[in-house]
N, C-alpha and C. Protein backbone atom coordinates (compact mmCIF):
# COMPACT_ATOMS: atom_id res chain seq x y z
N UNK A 1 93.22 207.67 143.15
CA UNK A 1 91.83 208.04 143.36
C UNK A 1 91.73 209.01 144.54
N UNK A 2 91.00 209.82 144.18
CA UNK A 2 90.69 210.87 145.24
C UNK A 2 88.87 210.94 146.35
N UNK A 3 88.89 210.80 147.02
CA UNK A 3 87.49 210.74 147.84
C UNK A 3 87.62 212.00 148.81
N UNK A 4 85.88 212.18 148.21
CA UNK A 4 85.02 213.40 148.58
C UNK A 4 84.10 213.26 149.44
N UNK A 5 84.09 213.63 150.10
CA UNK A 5 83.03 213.71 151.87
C UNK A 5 82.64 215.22 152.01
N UNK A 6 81.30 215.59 151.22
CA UNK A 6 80.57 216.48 151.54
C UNK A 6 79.66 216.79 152.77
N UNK A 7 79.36 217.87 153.25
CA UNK A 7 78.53 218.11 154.36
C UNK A 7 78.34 220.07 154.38
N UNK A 8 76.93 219.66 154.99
CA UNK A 8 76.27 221.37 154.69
C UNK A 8 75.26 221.36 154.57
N UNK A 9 74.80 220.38 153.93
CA UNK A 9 73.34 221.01 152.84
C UNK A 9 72.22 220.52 154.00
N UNK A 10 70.95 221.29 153.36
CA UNK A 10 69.73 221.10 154.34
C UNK A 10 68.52 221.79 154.26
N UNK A 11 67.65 222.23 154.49
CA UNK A 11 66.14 222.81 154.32
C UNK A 11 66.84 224.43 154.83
N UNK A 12 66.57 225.54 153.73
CA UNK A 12 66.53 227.10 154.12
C UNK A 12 65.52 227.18 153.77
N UNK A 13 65.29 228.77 154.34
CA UNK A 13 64.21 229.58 153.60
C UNK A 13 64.63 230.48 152.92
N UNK A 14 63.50 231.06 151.78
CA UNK A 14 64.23 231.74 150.83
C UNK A 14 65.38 233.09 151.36
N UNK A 15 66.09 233.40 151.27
CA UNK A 15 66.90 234.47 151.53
C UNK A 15 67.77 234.40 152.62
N UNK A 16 67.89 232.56 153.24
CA UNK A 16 68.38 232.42 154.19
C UNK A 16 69.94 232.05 153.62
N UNK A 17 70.51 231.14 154.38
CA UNK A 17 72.29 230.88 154.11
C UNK A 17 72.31 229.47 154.52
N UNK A 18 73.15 229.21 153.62
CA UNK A 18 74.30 227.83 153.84
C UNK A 18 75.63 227.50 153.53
N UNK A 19 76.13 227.10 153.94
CA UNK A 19 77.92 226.26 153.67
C UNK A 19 78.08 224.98 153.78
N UNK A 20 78.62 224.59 152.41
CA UNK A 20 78.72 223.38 152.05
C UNK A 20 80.12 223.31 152.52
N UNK A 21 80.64 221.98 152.88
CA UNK A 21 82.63 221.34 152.85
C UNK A 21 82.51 220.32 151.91
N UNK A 22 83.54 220.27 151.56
CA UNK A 22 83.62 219.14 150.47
C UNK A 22 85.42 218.88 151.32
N UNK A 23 85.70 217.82 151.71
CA UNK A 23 87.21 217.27 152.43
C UNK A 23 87.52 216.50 151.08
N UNK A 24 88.64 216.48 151.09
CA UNK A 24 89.59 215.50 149.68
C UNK A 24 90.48 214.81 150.80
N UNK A 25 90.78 213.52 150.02
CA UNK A 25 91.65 212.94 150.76
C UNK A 25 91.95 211.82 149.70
N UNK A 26 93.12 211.06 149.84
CA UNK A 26 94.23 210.30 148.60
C UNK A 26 94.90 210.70 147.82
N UNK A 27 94.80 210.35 146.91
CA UNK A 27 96.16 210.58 146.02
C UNK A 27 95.80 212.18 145.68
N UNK A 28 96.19 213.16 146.18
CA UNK A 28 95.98 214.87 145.66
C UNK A 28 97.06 214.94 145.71
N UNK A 29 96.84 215.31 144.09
CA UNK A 29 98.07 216.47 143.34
C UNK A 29 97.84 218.17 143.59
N UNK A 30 99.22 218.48 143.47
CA UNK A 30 99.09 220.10 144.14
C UNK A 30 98.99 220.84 142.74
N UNK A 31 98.64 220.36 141.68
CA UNK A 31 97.83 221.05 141.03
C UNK A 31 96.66 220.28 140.63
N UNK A 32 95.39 220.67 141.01
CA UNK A 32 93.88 221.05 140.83
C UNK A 32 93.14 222.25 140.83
N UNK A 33 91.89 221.16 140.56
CA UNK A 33 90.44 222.10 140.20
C UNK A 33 89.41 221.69 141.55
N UNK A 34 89.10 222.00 141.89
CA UNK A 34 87.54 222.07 143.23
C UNK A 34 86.92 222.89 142.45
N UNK A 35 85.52 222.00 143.08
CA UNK A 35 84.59 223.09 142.82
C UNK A 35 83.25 222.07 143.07
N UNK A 36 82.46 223.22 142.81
CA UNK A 36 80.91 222.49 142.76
C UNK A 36 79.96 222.28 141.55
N UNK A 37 78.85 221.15 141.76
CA UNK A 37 78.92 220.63 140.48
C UNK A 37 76.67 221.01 141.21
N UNK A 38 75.88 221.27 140.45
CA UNK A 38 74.63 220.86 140.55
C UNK A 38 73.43 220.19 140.03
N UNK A 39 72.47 219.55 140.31
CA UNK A 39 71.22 219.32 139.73
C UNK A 39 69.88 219.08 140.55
N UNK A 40 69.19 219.71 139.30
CA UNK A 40 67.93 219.93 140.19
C UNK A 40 67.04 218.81 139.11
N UNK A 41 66.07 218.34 140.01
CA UNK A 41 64.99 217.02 138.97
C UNK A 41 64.48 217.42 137.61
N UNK A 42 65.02 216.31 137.07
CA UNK A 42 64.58 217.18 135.46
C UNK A 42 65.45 217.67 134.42
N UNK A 43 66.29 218.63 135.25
CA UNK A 43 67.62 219.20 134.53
C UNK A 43 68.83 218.64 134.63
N UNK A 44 69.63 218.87 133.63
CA UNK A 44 70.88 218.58 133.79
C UNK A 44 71.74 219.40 134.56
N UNK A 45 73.30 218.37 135.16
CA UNK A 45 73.96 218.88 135.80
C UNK A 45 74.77 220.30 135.20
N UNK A 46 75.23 221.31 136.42
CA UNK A 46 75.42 222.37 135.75
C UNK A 46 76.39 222.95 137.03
N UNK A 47 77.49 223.76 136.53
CA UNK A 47 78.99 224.32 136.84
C UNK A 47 78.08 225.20 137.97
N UNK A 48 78.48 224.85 139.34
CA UNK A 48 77.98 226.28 140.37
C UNK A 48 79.28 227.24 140.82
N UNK A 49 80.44 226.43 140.80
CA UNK A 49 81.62 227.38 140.95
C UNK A 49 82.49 226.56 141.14
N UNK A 50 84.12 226.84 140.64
CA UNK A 50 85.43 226.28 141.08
C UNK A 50 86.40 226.99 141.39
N UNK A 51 87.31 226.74 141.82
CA UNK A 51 88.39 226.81 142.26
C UNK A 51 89.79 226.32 141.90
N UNK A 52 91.23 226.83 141.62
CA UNK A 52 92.20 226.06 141.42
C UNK A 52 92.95 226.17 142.26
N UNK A 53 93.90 225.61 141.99
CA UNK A 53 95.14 225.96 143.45
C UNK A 53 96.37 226.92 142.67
N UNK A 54 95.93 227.40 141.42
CA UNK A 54 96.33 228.43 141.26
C UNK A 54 95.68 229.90 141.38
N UNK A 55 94.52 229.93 141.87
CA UNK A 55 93.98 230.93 142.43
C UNK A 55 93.27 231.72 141.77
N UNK A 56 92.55 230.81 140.58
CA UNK A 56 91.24 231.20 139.83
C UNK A 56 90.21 231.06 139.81
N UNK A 57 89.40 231.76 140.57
CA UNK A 57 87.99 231.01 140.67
C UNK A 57 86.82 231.76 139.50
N UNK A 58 86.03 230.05 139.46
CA UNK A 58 84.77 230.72 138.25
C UNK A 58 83.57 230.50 139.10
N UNK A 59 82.61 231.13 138.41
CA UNK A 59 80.98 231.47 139.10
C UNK A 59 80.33 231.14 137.47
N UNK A 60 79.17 230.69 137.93
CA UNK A 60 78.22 230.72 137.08
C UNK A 60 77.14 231.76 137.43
N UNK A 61 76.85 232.66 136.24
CA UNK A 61 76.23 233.69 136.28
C UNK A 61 75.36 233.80 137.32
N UNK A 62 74.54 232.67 137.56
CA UNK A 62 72.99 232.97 137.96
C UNK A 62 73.71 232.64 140.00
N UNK A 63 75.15 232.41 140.17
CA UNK A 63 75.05 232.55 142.13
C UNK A 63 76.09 233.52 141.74
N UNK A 64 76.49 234.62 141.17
CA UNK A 64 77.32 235.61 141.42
C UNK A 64 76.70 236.70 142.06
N UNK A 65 77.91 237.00 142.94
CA UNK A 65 76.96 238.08 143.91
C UNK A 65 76.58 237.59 144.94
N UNK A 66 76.02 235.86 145.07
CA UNK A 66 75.21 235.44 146.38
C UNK A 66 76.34 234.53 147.21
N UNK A 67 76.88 233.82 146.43
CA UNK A 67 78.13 232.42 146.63
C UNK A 67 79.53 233.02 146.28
N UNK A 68 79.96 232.19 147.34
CA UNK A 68 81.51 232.77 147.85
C UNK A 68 82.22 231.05 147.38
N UNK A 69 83.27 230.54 146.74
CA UNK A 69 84.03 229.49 146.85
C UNK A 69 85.06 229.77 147.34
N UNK A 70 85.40 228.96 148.24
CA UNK A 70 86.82 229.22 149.27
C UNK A 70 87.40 227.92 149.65
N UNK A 71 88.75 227.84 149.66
CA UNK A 71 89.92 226.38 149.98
C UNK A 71 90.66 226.88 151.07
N UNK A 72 90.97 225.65 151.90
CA UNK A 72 92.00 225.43 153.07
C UNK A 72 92.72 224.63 151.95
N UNK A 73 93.74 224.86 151.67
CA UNK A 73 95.15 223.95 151.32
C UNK A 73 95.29 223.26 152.10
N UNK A 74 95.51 223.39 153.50
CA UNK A 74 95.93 222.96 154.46
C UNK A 74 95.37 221.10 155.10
N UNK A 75 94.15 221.92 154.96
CA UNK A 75 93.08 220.80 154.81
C UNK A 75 92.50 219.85 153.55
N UNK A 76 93.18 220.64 152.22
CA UNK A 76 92.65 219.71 151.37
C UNK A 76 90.77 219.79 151.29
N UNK A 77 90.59 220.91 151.87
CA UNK A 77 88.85 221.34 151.97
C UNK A 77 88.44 222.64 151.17
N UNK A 78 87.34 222.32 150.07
CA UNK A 78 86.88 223.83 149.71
C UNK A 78 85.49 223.89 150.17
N UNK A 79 84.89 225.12 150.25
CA UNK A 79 83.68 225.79 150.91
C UNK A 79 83.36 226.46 149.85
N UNK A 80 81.80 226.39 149.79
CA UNK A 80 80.79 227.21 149.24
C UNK A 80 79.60 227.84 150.35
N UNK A 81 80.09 228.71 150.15
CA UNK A 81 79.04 229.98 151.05
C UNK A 81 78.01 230.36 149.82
N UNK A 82 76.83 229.84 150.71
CA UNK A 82 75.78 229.96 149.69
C UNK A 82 74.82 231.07 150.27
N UNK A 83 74.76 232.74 150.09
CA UNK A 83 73.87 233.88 150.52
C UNK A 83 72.93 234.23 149.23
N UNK A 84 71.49 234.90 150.33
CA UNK A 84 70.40 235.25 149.61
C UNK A 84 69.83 234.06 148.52
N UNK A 85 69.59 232.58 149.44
CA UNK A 85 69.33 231.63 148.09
C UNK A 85 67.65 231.70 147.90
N UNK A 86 67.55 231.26 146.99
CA UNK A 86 66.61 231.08 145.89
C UNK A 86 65.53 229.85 145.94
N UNK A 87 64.32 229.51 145.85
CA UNK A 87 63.70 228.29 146.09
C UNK A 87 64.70 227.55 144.45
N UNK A 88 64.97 228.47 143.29
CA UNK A 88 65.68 227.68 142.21
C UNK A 88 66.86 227.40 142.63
N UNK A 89 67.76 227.41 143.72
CA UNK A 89 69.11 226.86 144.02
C UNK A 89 68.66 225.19 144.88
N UNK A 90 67.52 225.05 145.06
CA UNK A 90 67.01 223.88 144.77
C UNK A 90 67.75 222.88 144.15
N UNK A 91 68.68 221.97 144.73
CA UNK A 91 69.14 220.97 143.83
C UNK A 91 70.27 219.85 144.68
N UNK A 92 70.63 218.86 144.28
CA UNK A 92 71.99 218.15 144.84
C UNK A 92 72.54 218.68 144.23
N UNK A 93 73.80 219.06 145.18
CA UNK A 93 75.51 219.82 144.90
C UNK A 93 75.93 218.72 145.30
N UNK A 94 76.68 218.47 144.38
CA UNK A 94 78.04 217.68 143.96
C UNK A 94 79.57 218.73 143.78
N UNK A 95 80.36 217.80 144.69
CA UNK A 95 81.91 218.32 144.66
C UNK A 95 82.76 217.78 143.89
N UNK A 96 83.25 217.98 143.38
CA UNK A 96 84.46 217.49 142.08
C UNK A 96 85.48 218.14 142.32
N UNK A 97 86.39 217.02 141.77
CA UNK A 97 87.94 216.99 141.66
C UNK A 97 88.52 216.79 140.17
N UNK A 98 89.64 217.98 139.97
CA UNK A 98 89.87 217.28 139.10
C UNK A 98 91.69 217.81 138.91
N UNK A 99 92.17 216.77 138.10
CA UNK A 99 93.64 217.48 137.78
C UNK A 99 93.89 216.86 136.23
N UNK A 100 95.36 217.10 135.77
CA UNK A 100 95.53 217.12 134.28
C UNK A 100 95.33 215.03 134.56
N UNK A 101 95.29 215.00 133.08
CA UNK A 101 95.43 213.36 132.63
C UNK A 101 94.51 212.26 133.22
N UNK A 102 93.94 212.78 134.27
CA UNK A 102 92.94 211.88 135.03
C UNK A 102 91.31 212.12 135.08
N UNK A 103 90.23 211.57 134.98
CA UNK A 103 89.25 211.55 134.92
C UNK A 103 88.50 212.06 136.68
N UNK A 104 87.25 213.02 136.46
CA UNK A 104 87.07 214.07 137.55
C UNK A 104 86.54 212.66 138.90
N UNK A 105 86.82 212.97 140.14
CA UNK A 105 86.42 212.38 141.07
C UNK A 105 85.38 213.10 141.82
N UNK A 106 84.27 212.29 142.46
CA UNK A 106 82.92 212.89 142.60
C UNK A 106 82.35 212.54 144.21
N UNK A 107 81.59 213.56 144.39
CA UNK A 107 81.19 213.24 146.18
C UNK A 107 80.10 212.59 145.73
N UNK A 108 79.50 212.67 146.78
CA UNK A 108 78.33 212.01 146.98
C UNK A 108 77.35 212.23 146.85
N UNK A 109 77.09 214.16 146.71
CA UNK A 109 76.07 214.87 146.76
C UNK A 109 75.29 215.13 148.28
N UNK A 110 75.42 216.42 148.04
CA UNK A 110 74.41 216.78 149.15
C UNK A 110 73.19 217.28 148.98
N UNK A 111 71.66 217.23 149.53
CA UNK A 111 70.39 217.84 149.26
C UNK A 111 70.61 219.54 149.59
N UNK A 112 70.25 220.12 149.09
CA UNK A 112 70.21 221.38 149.35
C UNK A 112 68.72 221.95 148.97
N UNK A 113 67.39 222.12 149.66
CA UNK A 113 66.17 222.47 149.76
C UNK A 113 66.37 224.02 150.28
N UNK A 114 65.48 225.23 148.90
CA UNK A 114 64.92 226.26 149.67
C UNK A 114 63.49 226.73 149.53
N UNK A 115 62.69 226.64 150.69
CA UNK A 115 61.15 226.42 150.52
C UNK A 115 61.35 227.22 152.24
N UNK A 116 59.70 227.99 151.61
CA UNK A 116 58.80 228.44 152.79
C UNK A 116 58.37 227.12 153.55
């Protein structure tokens, strides 16, 4: 089992910035997936970006251009740099783990609010 300890999230204003951490720690295999997971009330959860430790990262259309995903190996930590957000980036971000044969491991979620 792998455990996720997120931290970052918090009240912006529109067009302001944030960075999320998501730390891993236990059983990590040196091949995975990171990344971020979202939802906003109402909707279902939905892909905001990942990462592998082979050095592919995906975006979902609607934060390309604004969000950066980035890993410390070192640390076992990935980052989402979240620029120019949106009152719709509105939502808990969730961090996920995942590798082959095993079922994804999940943070805790963080609030992430953007309002005047």
């Amino acid at each position: 089992q792998v455990q996720l300890v997120e931290s970052g999230g918090g009240l912006v204003q529109p067009g302001g910035s944030l960075r999320l951490s998501c730390a891993a720690s236990g059983n990590i295999f040196s091949n995975n997936v990171m990344g971020w997971y979202r939802q906003a009330p109402g909707k279902q959860r939905e892909l905001v970006a990942s990462d592998s430790t082979g050095g592919r990262t995906n975006y979902a259309e609607f934060v390309k251009g604004r969000f950066t995903i980035s890993r410390d190996s070192t640390e076992n930590t990935v980052y989402l740099q979240m620029n120019s957000l949106k009152p719709e980036d509105t939502a808990v971000y969730y961090c996920f783990y995942a590798t082959i044969g095993r079922r994804n491991d999940w943070g805790q979620g963080t609030q992430v609010t953007v309002s005047a």
